[in-house]
PDB file of N, CA and C in Angstrom:
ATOM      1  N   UNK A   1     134.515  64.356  78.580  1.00  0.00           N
ATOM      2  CA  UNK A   1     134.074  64.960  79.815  1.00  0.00           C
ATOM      3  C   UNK A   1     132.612  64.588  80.042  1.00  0.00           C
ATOM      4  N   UNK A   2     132.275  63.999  81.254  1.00  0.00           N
ATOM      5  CA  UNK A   2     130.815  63.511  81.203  1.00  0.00           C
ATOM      6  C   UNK A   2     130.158  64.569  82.259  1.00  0.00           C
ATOM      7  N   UNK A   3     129.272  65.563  81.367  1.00  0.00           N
ATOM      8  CA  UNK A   3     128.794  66.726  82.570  1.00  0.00           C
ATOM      9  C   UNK A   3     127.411  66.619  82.963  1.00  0.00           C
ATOM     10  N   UNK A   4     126.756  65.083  83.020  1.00  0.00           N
ATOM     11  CA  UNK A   4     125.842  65.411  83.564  1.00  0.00           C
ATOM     12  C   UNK A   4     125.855  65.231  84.489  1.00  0.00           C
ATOM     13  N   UNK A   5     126.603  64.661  85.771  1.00  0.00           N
ATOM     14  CA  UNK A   5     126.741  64.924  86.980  1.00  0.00           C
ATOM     15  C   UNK A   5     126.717  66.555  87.520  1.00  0.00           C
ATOM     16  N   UNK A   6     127.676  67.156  86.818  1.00  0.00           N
ATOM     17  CA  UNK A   6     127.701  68.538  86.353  1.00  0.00           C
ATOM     18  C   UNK A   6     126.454  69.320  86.737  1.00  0.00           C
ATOM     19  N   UNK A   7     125.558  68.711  85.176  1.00  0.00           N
ATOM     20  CA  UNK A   7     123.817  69.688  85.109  1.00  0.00           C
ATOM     21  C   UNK A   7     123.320  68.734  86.408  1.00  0.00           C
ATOM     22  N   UNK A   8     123.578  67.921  86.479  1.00  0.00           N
ATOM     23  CA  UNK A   8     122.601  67.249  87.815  1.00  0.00           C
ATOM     24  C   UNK A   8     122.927  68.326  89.463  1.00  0.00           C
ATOM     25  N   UNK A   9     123.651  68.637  89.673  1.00  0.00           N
ATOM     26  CA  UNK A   9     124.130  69.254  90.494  1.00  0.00           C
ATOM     27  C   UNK A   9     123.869  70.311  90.441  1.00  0.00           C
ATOM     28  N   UNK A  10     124.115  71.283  89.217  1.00  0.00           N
ATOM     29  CA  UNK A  10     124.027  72.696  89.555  1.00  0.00           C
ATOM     30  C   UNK A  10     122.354  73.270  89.246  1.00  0.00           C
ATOM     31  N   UNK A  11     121.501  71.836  88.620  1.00  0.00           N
ATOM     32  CA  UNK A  11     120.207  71.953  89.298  1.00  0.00           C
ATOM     33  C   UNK A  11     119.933  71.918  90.507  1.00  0.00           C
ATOM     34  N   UNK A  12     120.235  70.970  91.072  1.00  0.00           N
ATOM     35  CA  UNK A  12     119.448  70.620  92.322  1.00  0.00           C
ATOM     36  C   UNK A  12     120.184  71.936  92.862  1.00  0.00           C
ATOM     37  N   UNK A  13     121.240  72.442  93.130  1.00  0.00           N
ATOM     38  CA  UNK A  13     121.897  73.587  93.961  1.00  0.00           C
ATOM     39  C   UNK A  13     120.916  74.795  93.813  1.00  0.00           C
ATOM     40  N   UNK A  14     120.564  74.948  92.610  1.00  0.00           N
ATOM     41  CA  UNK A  14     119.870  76.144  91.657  1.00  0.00           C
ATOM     42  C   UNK A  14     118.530  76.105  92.532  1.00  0.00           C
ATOM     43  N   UNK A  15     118.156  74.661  92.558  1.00  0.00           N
ATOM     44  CA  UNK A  15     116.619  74.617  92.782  1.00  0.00           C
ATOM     45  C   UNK A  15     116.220  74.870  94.280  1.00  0.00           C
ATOM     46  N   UNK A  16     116.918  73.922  95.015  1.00  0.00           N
ATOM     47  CA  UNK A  16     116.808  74.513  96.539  1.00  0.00           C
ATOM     48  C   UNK A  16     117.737  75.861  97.102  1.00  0.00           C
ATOM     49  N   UNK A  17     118.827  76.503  96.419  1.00  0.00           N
ATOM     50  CA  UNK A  17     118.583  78.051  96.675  1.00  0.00           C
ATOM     51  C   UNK A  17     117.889  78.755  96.303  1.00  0.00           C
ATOM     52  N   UNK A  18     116.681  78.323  95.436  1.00  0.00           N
ATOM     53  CA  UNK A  18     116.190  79.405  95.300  1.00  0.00           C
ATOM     54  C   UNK A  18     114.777  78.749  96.171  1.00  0.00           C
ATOM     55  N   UNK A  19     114.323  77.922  96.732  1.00  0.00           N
ATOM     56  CA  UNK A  19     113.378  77.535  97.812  1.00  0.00           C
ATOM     57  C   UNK A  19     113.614  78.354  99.026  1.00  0.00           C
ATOM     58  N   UNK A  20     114.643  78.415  98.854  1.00  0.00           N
ATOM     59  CA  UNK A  20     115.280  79.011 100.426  1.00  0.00           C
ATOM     60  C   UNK A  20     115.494  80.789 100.347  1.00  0.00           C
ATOM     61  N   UNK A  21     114.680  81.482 101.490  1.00  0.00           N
ATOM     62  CA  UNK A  21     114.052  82.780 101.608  1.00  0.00           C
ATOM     63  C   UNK A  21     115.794  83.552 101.488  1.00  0.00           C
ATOM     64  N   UNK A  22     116.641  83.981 100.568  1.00  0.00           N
ATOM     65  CA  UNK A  22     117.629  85.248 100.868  1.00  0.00           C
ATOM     66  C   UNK A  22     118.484  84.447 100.179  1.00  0.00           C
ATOM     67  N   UNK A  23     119.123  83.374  99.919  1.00  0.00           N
ATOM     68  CA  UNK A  23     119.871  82.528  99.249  1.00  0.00           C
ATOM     69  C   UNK A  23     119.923  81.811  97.463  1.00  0.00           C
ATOM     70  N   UNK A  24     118.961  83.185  97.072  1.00  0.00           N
ATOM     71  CA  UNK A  24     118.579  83.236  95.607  1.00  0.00           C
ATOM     72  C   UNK A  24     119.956  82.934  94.482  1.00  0.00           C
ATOM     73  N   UNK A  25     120.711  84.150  94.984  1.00  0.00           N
ATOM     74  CA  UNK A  25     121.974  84.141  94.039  1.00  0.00           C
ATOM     75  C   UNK A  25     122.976  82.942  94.181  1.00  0.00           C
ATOM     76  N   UNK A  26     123.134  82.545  95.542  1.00  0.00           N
ATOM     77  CA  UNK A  26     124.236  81.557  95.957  1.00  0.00           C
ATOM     78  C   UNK A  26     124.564  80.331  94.797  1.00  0.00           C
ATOM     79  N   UNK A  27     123.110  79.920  94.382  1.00  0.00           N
ATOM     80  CA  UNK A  27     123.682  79.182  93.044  1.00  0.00           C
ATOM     81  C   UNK A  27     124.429  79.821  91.524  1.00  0.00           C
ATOM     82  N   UNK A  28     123.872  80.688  91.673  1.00  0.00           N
ATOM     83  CA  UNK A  28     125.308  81.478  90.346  1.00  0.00           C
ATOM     84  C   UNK A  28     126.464  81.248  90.465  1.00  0.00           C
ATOM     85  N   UNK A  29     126.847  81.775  91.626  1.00  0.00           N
ATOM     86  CA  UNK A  29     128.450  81.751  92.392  1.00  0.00           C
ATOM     87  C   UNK A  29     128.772  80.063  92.085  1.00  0.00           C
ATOM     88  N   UNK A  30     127.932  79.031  92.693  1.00  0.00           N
ATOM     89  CA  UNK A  30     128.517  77.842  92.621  1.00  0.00           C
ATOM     90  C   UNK A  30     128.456  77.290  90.959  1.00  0.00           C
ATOM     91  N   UNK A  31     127.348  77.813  90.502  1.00  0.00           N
ATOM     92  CA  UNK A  31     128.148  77.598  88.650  1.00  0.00           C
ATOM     93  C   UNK A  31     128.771  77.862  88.303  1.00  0.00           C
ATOM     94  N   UNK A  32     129.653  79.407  88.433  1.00  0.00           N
ATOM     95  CA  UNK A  32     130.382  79.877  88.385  1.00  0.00           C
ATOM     96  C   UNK A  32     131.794  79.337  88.692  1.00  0.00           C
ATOM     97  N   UNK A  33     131.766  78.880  89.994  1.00  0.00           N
ATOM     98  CA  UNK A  33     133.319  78.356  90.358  1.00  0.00           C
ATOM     99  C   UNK A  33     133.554  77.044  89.508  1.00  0.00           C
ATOM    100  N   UNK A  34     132.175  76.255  89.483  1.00  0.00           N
ATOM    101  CA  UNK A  34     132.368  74.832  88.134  1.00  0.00           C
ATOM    102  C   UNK A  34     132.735  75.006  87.124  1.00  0.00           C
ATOM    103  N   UNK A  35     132.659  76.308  86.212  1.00  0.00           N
ATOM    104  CA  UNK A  35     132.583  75.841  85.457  1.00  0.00           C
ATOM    105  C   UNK A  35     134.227  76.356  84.930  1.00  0.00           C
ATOM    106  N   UNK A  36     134.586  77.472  85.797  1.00  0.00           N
ATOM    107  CA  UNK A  36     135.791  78.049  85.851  1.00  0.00           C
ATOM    108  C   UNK A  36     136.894  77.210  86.681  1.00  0.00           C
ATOM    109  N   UNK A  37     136.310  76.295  86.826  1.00  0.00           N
ATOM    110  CA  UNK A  37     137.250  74.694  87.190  1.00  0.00           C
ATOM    111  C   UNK A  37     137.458  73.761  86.467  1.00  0.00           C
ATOM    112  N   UNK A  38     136.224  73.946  85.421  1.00  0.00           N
ATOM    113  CA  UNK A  38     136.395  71.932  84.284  1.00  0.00           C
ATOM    114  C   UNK A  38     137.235  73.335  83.498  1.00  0.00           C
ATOM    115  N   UNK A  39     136.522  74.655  82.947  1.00  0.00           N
ATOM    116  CA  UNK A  39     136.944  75.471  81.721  1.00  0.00           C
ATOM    117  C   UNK A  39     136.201  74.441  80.496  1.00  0.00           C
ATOM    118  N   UNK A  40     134.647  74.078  80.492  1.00  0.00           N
ATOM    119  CA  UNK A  40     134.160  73.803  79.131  1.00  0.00           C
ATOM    120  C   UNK A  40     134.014  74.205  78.074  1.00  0.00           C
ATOM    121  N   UNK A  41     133.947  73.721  77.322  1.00  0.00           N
ATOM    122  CA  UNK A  41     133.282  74.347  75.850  1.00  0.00           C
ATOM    123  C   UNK A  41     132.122  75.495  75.683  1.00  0.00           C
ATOM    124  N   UNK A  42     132.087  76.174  74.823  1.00  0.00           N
ATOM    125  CA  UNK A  42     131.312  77.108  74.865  1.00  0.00           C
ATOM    126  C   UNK A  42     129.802  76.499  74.953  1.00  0.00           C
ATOM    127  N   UNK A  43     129.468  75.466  74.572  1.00  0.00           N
ATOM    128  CA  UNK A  43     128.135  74.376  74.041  1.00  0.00           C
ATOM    129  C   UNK A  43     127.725  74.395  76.093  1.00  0.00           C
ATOM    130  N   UNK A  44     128.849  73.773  76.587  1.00  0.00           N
ATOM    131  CA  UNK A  44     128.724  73.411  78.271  1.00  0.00           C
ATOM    132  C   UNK A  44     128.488  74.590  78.668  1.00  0.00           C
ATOM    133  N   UNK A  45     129.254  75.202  78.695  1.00  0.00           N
ATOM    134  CA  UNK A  45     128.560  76.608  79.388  1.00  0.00           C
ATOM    135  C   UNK A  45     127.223  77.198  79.320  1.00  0.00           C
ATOM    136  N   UNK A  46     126.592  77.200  78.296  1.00  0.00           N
ATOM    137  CA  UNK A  46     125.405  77.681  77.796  1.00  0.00           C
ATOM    138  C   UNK A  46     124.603  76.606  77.986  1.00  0.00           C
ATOM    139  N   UNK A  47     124.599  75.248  78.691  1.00  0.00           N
ATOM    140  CA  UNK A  47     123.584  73.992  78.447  1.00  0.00           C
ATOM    141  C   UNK A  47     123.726  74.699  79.905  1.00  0.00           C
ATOM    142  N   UNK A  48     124.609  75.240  81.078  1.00  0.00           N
ATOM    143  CA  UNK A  48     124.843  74.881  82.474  1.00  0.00           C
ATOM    144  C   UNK A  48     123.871  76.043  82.725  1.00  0.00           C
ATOM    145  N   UNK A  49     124.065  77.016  81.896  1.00  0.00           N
ATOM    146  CA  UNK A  49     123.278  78.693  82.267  1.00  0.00           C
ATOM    147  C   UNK A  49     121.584  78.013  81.924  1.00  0.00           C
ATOM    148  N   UNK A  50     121.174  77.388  81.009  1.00  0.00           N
ATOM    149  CA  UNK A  50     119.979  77.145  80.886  1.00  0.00           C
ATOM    150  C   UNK A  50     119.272  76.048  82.150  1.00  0.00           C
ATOM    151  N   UNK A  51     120.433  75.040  82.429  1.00  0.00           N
ATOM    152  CA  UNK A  51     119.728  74.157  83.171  1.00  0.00           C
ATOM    153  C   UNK A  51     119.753  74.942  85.098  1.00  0.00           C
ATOM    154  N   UNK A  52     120.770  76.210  85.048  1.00  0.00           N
ATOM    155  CA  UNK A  52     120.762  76.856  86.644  1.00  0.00           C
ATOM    156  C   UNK A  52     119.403  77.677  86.440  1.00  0.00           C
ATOM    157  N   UNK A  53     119.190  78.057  84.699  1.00  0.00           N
ATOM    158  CA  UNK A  53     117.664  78.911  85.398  1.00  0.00           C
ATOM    159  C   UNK A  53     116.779  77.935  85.328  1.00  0.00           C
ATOM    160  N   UNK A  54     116.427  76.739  84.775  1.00  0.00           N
ATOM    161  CA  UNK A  54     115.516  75.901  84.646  1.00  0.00           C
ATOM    162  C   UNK A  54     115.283  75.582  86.300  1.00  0.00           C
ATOM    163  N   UNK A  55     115.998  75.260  86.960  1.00  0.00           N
ATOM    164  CA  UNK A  55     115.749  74.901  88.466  1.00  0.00           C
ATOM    165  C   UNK A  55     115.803  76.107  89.246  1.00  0.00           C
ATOM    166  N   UNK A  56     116.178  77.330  88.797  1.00  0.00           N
ATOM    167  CA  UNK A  56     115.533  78.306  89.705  1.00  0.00           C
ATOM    168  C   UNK A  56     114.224  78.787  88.997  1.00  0.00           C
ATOM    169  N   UNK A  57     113.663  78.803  88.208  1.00  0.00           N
ATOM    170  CA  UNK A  57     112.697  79.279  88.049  1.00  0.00           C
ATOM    171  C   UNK A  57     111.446  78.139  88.525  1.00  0.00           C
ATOM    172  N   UNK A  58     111.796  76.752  87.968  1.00  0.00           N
ATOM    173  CA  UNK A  58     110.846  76.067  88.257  1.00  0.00           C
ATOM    174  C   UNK A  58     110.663  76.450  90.444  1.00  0.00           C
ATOM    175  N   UNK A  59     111.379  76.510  90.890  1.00  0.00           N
ATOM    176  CA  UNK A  59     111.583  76.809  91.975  1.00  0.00           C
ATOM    177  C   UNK A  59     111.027  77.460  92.940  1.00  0.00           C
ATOM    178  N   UNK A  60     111.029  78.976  91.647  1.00  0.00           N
ATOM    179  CA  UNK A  60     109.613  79.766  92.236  1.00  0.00           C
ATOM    180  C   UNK A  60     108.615  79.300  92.108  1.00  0.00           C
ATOM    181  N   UNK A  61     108.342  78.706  90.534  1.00  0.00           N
ATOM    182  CA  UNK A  61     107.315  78.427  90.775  1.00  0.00           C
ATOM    183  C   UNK A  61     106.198  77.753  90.968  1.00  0.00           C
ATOM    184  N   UNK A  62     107.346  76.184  91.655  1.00  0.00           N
ATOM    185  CA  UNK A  62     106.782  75.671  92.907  1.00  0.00           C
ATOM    186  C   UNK A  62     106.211  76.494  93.984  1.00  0.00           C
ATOM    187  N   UNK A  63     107.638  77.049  94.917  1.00  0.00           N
ATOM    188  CA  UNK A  63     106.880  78.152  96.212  1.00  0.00           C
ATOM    189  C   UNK A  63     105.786  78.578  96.001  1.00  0.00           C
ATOM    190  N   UNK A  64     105.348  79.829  94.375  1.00  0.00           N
ATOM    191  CA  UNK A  64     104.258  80.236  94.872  1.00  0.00           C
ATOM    192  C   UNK A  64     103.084  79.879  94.529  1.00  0.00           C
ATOM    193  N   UNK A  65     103.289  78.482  93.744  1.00  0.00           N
ATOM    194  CA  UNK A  65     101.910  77.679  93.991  1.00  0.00           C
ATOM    195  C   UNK A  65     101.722  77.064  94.928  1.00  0.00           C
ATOM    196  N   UNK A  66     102.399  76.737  96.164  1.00  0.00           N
ATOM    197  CA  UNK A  66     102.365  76.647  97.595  1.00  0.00           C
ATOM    198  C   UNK A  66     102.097  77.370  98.245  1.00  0.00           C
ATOM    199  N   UNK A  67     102.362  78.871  98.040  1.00  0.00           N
ATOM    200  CA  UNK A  67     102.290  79.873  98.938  1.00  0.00           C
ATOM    201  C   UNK A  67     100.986  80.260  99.019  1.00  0.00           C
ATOM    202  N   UNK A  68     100.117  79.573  97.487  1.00  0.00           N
ATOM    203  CA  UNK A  68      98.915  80.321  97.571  1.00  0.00           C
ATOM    204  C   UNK A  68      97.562  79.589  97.447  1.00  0.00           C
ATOM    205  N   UNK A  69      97.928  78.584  98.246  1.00  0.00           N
ATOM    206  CA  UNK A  69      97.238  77.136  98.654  1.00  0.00           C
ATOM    207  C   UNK A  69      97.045  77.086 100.340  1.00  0.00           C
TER     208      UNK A  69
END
């Protein structure tokens, strides 16, 4: 199974919902339906949860070093 298309995706999804003002959670839901579609390994699951907060957090905190510039 080659999942970095996978982490490539449910970053970038992660990263611009959470850029976007009310649309914070919407990337959970879409990890969620992935991953309850391939059904990975316990290893995939836990690389997918680290790399959806890695791009929402970096996310914020892009914005609010923008916000406060």
């Amino acid at each position: 199974m080659n999942i970095i298309p996978l982490l490539a995706m449910d970053f970038l999804i992660s990263f611009i919902g959470n850029a976007l003002p009310f649309f914070g959670e919407a990337y959970t839901v879409y990890a969620s339906l992935t991953l309850l579609s391939i059904r990975p390994p316990m290893q995939y699951t836990v690389l997918v949860i680290i790399i959806t907060a890695l791009g929402a957090s970096i996310s914020k905190n892009v914005s609010y070093a923008l916000a406060t510039h």
